[in-house]
Protein backbone atom coordinates (compact mmCIF):
# COMPACT_ATOMS: atom_id res chain seq x y z
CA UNK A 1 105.92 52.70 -50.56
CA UNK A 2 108.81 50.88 -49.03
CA UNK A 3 107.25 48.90 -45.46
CA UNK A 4 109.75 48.03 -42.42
CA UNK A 5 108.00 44.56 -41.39
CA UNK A 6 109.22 44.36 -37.89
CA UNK A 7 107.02 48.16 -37.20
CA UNK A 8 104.30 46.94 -34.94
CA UNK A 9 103.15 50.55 -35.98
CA UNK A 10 102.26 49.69 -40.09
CA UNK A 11 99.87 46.72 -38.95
CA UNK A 12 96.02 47.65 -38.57
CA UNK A 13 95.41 43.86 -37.99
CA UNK A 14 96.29 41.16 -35.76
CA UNK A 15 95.47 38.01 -34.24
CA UNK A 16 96.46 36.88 -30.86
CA UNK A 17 98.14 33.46 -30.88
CA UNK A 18 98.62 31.00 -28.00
CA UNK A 19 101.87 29.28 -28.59
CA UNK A 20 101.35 25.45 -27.69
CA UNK A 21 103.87 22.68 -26.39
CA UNK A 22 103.00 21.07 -29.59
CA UNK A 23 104.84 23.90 -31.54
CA UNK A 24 108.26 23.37 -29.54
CA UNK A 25 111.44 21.86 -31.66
CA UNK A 26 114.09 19.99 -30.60
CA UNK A 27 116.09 22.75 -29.12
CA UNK A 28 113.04 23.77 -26.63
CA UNK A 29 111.71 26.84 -29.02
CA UNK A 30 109.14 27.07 -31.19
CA UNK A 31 109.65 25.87 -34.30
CA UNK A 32 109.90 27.72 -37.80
CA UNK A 33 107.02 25.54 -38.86
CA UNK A 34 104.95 27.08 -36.21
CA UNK A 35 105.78 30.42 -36.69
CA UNK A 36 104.64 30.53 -40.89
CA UNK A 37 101.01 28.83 -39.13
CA UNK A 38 100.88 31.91 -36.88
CA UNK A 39 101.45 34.10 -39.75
CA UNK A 40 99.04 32.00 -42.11
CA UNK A 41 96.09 32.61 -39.22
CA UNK A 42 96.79 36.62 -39.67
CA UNK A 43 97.09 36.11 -43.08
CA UNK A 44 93.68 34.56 -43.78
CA UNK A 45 91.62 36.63 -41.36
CA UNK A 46 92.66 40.04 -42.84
CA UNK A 47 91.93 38.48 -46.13
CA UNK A 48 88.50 37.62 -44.93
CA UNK A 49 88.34 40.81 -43.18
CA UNK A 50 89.05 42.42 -46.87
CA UNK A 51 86.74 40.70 -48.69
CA UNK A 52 83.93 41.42 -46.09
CA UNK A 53 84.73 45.30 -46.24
CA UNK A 54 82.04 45.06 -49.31
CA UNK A 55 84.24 43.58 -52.15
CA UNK A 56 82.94 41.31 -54.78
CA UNK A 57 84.63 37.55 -54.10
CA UNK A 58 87.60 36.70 -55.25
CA UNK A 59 90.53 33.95 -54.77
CA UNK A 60 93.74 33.92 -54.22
CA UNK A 61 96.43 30.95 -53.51
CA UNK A 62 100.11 31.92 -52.47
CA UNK A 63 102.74 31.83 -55.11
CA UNK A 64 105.99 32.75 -52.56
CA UNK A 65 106.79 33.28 -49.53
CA UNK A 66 109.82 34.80 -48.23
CA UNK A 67 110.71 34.95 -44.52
CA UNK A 68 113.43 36.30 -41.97
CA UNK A 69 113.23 34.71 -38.67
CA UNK A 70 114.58 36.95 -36.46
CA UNK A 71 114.02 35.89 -32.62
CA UNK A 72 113.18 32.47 -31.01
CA UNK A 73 109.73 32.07 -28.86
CA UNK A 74 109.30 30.12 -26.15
CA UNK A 75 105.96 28.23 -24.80
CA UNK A 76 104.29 28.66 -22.53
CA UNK A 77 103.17 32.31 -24.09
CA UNK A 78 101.30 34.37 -26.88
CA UNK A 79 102.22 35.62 -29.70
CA UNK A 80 100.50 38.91 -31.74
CA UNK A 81 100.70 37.97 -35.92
CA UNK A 82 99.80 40.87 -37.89
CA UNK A 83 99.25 41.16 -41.65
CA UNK A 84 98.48 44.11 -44.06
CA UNK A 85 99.07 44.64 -48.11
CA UNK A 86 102.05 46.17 -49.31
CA UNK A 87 101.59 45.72 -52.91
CA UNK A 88 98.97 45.32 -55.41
CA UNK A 89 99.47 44.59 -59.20
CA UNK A 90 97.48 43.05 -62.40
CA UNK A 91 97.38 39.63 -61.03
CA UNK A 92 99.02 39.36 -57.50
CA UNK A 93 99.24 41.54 -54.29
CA UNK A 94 101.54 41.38 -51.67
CA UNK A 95 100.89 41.11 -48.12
CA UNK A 96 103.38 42.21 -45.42
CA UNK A 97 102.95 40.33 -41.84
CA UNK A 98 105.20 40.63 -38.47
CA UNK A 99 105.07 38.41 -35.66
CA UNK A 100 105.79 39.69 -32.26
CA UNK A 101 106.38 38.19 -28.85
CA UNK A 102 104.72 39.47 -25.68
CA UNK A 103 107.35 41.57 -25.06
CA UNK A 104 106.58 43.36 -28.28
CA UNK A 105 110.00 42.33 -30.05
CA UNK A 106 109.41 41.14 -33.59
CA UNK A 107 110.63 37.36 -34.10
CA UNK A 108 109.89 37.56 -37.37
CA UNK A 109 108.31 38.75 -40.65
CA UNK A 110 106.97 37.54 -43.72
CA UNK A 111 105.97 38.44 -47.44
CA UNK A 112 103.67 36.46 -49.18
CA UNK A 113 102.75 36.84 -52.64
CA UNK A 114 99.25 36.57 -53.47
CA UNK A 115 98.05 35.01 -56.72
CA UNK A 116 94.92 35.82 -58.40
CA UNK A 117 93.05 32.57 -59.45
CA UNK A 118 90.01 31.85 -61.43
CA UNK A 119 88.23 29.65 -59.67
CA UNK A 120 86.44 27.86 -62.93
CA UNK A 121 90.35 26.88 -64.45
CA UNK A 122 92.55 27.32 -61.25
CA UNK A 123 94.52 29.57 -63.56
CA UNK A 124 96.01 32.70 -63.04
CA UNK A 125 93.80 35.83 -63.57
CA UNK A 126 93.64 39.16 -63.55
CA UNK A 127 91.93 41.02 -60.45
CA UNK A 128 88.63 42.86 -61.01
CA UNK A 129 89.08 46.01 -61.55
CA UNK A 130 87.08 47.22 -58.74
CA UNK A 131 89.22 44.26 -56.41
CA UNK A 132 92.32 45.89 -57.97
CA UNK A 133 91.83 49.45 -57.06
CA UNK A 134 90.70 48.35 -53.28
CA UNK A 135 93.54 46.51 -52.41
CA UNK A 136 95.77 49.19 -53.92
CA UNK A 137 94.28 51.88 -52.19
CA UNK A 138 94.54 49.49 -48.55
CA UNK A 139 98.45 49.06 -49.84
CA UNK A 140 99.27 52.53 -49.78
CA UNK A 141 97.19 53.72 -46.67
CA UNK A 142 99.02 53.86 -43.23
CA UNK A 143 97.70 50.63 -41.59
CA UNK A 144 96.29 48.85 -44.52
CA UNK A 145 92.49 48.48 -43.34
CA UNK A 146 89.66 49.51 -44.93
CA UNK A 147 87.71 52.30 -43.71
């Protein structure tokens, strides 16, 4: 199933982010840096969120991520950073994340592939199967939360 990013509609999960004079560039907007941290706090809370749902544990470490900036923020302000799985294979998943601006525009969006790892050799591994056929099943429902 084929996701449009900047759809505020596809997310079941966010985090609300202050955007702090710290994160302001050179040019007076907030910097790139700051928006893949914004994006990173979604991103590791739905994981969490996933894992609490009643999975057994398991690790993963990003492997790529690939990102289209699309809008500039501006502090003083908030920010809404959303994430949700797209894909799921043998040994990675995918997850899909938008960041919006108060205004609800999308300044951005983000895929970030997710790489199993054992956490004995820090190796690549497959997922459990019973990991596996969760996160598929959260890829290919409407929001991408568990129920």
């Amino acid at each position: 199933m084929a996701f449009d990013l900047s759809d505020r509609s596809i997310y079941g999960f966010a985090t609300a982010e202050h955007l702090r004079f710290a994160d302001l560039d050179a040019n007076g907007h907030i910097n790139n840096g700051a928006f893949l941290q914004l994006l990173e706090n979604a991103r590791v809370s739905y994981m969490r969120e996933i894992v609490r749902s009643g999975l057994p544990r398991f690790r993963v470490v990003v492997g790529r991520l690939e990102v289209d900036f699309k809008r500039q923020m501006f502090y003083p302000g908030t920010a809404t950073a959303c994430a949700r799985l797209i894909e799921a294979h043998e040994r990675k998943c995918i997850v899909g994340h938008g960041l919006f601006d108060e205004q609800g525009n999308c300044t951005a969006v983000l895929k970030a592939v997710m790489v199993s790892l054992n956490e004995q050799t820090h190796r690549s591994t497959p997922f459990e199967p019973t990991v596996r056929t969760v996160l598929e099943q959260l890829a290919a429902s409407p929001q991408g939360m568990p129920t």
